[in-house]
C-alpha atoms as a PDB file:
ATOM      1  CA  UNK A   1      21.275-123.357 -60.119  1.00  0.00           C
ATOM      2  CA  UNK A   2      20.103-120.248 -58.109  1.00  0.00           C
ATOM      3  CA  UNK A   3      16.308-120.599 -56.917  1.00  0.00           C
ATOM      4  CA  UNK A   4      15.234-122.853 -59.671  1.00  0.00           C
ATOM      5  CA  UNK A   5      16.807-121.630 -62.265  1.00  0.00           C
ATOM      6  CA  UNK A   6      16.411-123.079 -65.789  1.00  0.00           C
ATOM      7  CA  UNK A   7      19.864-124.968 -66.750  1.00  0.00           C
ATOM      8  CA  UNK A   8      21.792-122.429 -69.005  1.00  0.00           C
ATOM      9  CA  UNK A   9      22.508-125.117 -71.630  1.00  0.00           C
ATOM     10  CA  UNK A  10      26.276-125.872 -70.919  1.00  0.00           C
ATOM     11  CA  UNK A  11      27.531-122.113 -72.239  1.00  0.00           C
ATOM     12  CA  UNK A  12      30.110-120.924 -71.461  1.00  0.00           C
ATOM     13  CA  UNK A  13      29.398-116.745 -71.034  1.00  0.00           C
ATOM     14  CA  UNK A  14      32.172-114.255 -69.941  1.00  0.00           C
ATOM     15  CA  UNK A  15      30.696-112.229 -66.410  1.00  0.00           C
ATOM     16  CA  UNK A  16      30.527-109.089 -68.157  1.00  0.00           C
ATOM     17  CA  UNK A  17      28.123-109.878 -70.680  1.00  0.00           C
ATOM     18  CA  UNK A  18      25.834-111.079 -67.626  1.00  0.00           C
ATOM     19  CA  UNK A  19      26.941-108.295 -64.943  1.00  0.00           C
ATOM     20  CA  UNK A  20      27.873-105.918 -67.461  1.00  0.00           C
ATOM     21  CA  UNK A  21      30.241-103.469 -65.673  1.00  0.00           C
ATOM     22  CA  UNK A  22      29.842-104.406 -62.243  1.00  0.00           C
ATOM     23  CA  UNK A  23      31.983-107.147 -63.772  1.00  0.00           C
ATOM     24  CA  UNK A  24      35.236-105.714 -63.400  1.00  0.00           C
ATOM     25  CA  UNK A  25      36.682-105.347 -59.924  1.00  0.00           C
ATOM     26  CA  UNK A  26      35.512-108.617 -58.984  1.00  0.00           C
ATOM     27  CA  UNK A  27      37.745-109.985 -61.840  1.00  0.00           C
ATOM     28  CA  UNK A  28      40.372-108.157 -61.388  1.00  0.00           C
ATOM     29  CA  UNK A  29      40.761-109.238 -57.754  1.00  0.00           C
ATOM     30  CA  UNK A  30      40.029-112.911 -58.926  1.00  0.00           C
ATOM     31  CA  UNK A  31      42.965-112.187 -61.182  1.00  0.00           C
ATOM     32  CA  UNK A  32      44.930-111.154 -58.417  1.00  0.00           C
ATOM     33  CA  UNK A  33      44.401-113.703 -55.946  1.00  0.00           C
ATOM     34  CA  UNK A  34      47.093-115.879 -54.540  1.00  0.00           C
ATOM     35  CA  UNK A  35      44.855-118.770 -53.764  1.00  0.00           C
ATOM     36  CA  UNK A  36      42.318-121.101 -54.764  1.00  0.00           C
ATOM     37  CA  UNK A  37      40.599-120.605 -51.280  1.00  0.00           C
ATOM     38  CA  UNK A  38      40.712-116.743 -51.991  1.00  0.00           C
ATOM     39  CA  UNK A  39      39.319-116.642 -55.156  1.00  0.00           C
ATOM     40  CA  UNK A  40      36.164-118.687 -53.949  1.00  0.00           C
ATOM     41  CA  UNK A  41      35.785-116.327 -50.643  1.00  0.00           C
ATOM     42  CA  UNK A  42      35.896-113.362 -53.543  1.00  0.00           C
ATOM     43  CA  UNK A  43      33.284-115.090 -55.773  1.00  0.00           C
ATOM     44  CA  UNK A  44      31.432-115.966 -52.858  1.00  0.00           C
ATOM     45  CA  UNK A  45      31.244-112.364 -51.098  1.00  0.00           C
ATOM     46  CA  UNK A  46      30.485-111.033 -54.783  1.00  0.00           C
ATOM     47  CA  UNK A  47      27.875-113.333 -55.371  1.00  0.00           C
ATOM     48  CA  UNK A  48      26.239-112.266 -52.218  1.00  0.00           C
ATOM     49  CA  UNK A  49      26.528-108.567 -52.299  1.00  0.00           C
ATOM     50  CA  UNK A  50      24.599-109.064 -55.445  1.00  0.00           C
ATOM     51  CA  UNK A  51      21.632-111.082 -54.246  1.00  0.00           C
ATOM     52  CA  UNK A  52      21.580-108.751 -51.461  1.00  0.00           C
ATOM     53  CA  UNK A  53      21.030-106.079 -53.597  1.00  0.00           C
ATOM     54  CA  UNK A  54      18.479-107.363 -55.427  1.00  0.00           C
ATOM     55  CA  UNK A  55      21.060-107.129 -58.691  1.00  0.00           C
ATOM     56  CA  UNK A  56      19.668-109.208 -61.455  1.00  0.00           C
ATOM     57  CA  UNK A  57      20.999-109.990 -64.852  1.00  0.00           C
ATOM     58  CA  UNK A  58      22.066-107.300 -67.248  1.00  0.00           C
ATOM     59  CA  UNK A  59      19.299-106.455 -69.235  1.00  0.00           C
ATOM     60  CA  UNK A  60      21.535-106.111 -72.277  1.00  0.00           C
ATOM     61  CA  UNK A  61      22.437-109.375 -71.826  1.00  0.00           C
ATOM     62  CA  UNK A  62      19.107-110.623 -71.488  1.00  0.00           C
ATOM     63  CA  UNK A  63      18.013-108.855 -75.278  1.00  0.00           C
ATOM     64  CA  UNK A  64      20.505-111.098 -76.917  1.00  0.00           C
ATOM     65  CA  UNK A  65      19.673-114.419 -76.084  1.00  0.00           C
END
């Protein structure tokens, strides 16, 4: 896991519950990609922006479990 991260159990969540909105284009390109080897460089380059940003869980998502 990310930094240390406690082990999330084995669940299974869908990315908008955790990323709420910001969700949706990276799925929709995963979607769309041809490739195994694109779909990781689009997870990966998502995955970054977002720690670059400082983005951390939707809080939404964190008031349900």
């Amino acid at each position: 896991m990310l930094d240390g991260a406690a082990e999330p159990g084995g669940a299974v969540v869908p990315l908008g519950d955790v990323w709420g909105r910001e969700a949706e284009r990276p799925q929709e390109r995963l979607r769309a990609a041809g490739s195994w080897r694109e779909r990781f460089e689009i997870a990966d380059a998502a995955l970054a922006r977002r720690y670059e940003a400082g983005r951390t869980v939707d809080p939404a998502y964190l008031a349900k479990v």
